[in-house]
Protein backbone atom coordinates (compact mmCIF):
# COMPACT_ATOMS: atom_id res chain seq x y z
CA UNK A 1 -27.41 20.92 -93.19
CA UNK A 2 -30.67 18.89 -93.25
CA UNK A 3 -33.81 20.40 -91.68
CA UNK A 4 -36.62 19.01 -90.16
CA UNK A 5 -40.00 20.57 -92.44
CA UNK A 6 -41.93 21.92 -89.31
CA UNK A 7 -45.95 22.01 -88.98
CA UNK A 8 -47.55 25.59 -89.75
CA UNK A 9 -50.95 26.01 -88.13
CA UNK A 10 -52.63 28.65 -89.43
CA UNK A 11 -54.64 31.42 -87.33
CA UNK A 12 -58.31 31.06 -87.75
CA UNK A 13 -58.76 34.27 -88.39
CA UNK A 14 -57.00 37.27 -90.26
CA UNK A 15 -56.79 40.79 -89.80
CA UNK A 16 -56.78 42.97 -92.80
CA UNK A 17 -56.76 46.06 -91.15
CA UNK A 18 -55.08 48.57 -92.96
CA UNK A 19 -51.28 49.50 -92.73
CA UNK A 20 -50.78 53.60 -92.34
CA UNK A 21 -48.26 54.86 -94.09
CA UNK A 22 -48.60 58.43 -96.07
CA UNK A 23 -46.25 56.83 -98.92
CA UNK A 24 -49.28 54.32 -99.56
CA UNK A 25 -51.89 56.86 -99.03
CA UNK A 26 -52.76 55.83 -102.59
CA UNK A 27 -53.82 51.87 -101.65
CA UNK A 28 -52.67 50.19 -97.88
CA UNK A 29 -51.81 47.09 -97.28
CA UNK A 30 -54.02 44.53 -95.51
CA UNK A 31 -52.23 42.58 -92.40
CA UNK A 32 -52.51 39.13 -92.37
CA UNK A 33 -50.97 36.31 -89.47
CA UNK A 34 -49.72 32.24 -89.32
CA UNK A 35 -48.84 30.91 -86.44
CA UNK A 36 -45.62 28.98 -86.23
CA UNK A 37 -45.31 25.17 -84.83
CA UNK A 38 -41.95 23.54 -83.95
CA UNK A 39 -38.05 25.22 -83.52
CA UNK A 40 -36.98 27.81 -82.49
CA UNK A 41 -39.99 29.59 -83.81
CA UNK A 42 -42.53 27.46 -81.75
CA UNK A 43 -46.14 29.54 -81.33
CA UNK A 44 -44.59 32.35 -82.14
CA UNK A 45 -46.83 34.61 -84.99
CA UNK A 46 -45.51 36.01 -88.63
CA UNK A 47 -46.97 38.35 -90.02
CA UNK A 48 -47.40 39.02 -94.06
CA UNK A 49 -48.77 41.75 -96.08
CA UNK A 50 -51.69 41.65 -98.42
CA UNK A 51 -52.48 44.15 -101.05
CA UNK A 52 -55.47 44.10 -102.93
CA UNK A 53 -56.91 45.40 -105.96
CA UNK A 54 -58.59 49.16 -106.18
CA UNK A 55 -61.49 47.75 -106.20
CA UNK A 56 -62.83 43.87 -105.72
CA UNK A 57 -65.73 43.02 -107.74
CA UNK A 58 -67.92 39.79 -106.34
CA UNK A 59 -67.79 36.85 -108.05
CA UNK A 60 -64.55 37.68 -109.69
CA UNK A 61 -60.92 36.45 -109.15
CA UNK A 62 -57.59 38.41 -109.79
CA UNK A 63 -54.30 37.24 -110.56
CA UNK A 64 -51.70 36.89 -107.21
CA UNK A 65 -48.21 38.47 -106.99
CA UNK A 66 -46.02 36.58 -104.28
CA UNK A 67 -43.36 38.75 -103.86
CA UNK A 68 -39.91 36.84 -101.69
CA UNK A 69 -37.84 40.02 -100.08
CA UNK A 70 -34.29 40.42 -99.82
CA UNK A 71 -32.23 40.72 -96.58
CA UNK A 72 -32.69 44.23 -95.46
CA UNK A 73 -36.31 43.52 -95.22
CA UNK A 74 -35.82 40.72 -92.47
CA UNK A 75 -37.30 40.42 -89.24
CA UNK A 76 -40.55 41.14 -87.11
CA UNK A 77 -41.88 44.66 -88.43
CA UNK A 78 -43.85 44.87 -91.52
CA UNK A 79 -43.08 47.79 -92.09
CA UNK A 80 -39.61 46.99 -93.40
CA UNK A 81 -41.47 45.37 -96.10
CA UNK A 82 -42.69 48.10 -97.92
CA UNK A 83 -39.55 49.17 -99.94
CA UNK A 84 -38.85 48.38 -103.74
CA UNK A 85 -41.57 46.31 -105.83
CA UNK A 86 -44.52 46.67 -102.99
CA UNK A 87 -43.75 50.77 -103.29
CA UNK A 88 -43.99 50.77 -107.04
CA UNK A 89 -47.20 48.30 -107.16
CA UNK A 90 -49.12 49.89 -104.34
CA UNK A 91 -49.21 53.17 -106.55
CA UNK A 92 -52.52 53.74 -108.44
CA UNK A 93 -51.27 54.01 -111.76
CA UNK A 94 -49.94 50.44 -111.17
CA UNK A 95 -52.83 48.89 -109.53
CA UNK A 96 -55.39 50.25 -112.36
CA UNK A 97 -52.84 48.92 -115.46
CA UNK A 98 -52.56 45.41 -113.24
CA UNK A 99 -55.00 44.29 -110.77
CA UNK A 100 -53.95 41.49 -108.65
CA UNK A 101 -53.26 40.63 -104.83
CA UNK A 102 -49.54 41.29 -104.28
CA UNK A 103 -48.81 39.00 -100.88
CA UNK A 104 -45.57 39.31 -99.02
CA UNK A 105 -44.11 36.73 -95.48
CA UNK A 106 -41.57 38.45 -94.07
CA UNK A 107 -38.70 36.11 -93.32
CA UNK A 108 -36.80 36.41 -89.31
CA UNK A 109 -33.66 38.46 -88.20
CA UNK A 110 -30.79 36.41 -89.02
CA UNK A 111 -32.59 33.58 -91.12
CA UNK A 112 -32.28 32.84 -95.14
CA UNK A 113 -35.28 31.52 -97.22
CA UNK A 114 -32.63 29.08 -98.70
CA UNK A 115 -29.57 27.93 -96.82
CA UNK A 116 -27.17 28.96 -99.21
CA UNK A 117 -24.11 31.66 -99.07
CA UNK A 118 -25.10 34.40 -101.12
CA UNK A 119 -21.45 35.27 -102.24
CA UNK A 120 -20.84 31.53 -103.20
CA UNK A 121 -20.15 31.31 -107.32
CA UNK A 122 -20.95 27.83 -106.83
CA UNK A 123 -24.43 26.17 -106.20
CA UNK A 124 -25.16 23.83 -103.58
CA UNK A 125 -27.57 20.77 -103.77
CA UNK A 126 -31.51 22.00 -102.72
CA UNK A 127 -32.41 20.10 -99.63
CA UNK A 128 -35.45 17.71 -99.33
CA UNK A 129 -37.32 19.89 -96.89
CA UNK A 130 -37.43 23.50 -97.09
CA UNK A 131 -35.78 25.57 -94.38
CA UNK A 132 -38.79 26.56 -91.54
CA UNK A 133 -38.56 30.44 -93.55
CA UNK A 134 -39.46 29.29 -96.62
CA UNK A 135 -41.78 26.52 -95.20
CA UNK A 136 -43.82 29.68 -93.84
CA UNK A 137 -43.47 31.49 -96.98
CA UNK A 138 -45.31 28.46 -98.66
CA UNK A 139 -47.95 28.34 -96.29
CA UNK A 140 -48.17 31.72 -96.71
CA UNK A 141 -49.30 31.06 -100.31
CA UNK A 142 -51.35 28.38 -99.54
CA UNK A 143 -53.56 30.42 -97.36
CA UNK A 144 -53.66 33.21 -100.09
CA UNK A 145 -54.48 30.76 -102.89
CA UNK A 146 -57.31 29.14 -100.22
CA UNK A 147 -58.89 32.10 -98.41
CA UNK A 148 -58.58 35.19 -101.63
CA UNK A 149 -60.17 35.61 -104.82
CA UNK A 150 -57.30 33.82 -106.74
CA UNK A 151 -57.35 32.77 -110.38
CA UNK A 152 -55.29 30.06 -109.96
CA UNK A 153 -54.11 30.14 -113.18
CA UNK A 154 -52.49 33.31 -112.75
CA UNK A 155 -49.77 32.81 -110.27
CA UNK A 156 -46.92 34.83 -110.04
CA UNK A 157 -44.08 34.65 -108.38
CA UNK A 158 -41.00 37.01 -108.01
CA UNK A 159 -37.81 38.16 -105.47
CA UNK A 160 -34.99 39.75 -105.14
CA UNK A 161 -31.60 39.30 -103.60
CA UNK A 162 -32.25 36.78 -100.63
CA UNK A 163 -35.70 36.68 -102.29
CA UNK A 164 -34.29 35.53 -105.82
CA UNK A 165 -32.46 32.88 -104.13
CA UNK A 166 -36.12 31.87 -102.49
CA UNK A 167 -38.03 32.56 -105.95
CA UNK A 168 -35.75 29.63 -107.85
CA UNK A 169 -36.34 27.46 -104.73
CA UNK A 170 -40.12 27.62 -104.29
CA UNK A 171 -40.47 27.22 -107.88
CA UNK A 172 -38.80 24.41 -107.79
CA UNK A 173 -40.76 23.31 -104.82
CA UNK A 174 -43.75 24.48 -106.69
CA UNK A 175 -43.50 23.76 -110.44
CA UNK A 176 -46.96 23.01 -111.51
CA UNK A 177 -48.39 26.21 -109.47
CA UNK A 178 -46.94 29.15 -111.24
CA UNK A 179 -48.00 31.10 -114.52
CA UNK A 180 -44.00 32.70 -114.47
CA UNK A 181 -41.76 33.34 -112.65
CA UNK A 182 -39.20 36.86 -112.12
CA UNK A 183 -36.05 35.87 -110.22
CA UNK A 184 -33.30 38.88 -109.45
CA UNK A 185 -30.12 38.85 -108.17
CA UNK A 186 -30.38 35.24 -107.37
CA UNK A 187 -29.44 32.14 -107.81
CA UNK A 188 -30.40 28.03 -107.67
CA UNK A 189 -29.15 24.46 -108.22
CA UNK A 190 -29.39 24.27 -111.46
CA UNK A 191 -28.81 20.40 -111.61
CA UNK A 192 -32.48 20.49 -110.91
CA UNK A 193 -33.17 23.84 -113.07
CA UNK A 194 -34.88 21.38 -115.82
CA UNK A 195 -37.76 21.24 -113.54
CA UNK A 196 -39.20 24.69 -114.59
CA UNK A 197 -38.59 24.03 -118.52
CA UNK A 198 -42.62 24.45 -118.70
CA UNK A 199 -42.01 27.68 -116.31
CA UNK A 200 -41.89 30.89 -118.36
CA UNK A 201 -38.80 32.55 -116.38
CA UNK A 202 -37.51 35.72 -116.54
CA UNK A 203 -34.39 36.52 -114.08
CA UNK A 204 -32.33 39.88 -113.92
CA UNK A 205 -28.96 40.69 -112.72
CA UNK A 206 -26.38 43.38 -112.54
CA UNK A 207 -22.85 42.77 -114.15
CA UNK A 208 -21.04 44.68 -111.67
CA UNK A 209 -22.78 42.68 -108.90
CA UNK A 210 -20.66 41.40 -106.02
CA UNK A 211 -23.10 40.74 -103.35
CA UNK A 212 -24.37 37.45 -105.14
CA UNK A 213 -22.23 37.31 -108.60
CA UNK A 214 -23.95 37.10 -111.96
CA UNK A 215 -22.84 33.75 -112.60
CA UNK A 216 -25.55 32.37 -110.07
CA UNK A 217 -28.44 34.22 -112.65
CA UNK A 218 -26.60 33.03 -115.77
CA UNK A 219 -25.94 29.07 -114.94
CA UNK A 220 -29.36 28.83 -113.86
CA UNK A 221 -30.33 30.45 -117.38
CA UNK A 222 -28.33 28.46 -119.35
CA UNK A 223 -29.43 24.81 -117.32
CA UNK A 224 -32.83 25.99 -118.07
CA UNK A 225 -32.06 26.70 -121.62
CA UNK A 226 -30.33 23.34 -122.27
CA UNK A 227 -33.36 21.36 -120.76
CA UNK A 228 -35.65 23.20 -123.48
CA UNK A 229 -37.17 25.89 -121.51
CA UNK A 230 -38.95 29.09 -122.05
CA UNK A 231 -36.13 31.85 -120.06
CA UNK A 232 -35.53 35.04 -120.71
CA UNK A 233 -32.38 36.79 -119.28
CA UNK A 234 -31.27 40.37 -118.78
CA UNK A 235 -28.33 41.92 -117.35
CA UNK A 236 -27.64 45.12 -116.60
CA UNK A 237 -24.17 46.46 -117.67
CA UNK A 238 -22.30 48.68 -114.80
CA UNK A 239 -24.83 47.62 -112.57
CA UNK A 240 -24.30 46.02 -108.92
CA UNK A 241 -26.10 44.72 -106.65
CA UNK A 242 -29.51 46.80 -107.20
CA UNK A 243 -30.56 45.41 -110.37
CA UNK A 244 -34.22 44.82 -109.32
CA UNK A 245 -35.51 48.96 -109.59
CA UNK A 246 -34.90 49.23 -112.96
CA UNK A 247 -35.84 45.58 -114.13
CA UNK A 248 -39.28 46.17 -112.00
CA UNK A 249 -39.99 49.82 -112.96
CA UNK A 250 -40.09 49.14 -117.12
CA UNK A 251 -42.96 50.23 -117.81
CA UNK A 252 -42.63 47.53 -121.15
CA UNK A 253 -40.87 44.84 -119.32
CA UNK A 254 -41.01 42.02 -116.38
CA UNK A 255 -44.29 43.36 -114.63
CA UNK A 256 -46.48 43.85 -117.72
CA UNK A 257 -44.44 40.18 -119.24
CA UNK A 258 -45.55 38.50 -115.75
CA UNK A 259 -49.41 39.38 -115.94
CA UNK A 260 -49.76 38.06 -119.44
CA UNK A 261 -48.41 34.31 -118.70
CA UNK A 262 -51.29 32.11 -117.73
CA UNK A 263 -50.97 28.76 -117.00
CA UNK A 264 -53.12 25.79 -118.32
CA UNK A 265 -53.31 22.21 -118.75
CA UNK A 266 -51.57 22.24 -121.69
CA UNK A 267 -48.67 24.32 -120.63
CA UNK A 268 -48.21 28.03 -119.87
CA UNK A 269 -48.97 30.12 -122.54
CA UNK A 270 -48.98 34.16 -122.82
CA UNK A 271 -51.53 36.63 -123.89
């Protein structure tokens, strides 16, 4: 189904008060707002998290984390955001080893960041214009990238589940932006996967997954692959759907991968 791309208008100011919680008593998250134009959602306010680093030095710019979430973590509370990678990077130990912003939209009750069945083995064409949930979600970024210390060159972008499906899309939608990408459980049209052949990708998925089936992960692997791109794959053996807590928690693997890519003119590169 073809969408109409709405207009975002975004709040002139944000609040970053900070988000109680005792299980992020070690660093909270900041509260930022967009206001929504046209649909259903018209005028209507989402909110996103914002974590920051321990400690933000003037005159200095940190890496961003845009993190997609699945579809438990739908609707209008942002609290139901703070499971899974936003619990593990909000911890100190995390936050000293890799400063960054990690920001997070929060997609509606009911909606997808891609219009795609998740239990589908099959891919379906990506549309022109992005559904109005993942329209938000990039303006989302755009604000980040505009108003926050950002070194543009380190841009990365990861999800899980729902989210995976929206991490292929928006980097798609977003090719020359990001320094790597971290897709799990997810999937894409990979008829278009030669697009992020200068992406360094990483993606994740369980074997024993029958939510969204690992053949979604591996085709878009293997497109990738055959277009003479930089992918790394791993897959989980026994594993179903919940293939993103171990792939996130290595303390040797996608997290620590994802802060060395940095992008440049001449193609992404790792340190």
């Amino acid at each position: 189904m073809r969408r109409t791309l709405h207009t975002l208008i975004l709040l002139a100011g944000m609040s970053m008060s900070t988000f109680p919680s005792e299980a992020f008593s070690e660093q909270e998250f900041g509260v930022g707002e967009i206001a929504f134009t046209g649909g259903k959602y018209e005028k209507e306010k989402f909110a996103y998290l914002i974590l920051s680093p321990l400690k933000v030095e003037d005159g200095k710019d940190y890496p961003l984390l845009f993190f997609m979430h699945g579809a438990g973590e739908r609707g209008n509370d942002v609290q139901k955001l703070l499971p899974h990678l936003p619990t593990q990077m909000c911890r100190e130990e995390w936050l000293e080893e890799f400063p960054c912003f990690m920001v997070i939209p929060q997609c509606r009750d009911g909606e997808q960041w891609v219009d795609q069945a998740w239990g589908e083995k099959k891919s379906v064409p990506i549309e022109e214009t992005p559904t109005d949930q993942m329209a938000m979600a990039m303006s989302v970024l755009d604000r980040s990238l505009k108003t926050l210390p950002i070194d543009k060159n380190r841009v990365y972008l990861t999800g899980l589940s729902m989210g995976g499906y929206g991490s292929w899309e928006l980097a798609m939608r977003r090719p020359n932006l990001f320094a790597a990408v971290a897709p799990v459980c997810g999937g894409g049209d990979e008829t278009q996967a030669a697009i992020l052949k200068n992406i360094p990708v990483w993606a994740a998925h369980g074997d024993s997954d029958t939510a969204v089936w690992p053949v979604r992960s591996r085709t878009m692997v293997e497109a990738i692959r055959k277009a003479g791109g930089n992918v790394k794959y791993t897959e989980y053996p026994g594993i179903g759907h919940n293939s993103w807590t171990k792939f996130y928690a290595d303390r040797n693997g996608v997290i620590p991968w994802l802060f060395r890519q940095v992008r440049s003119s001449e193609g992404n590169t790792s340190q």
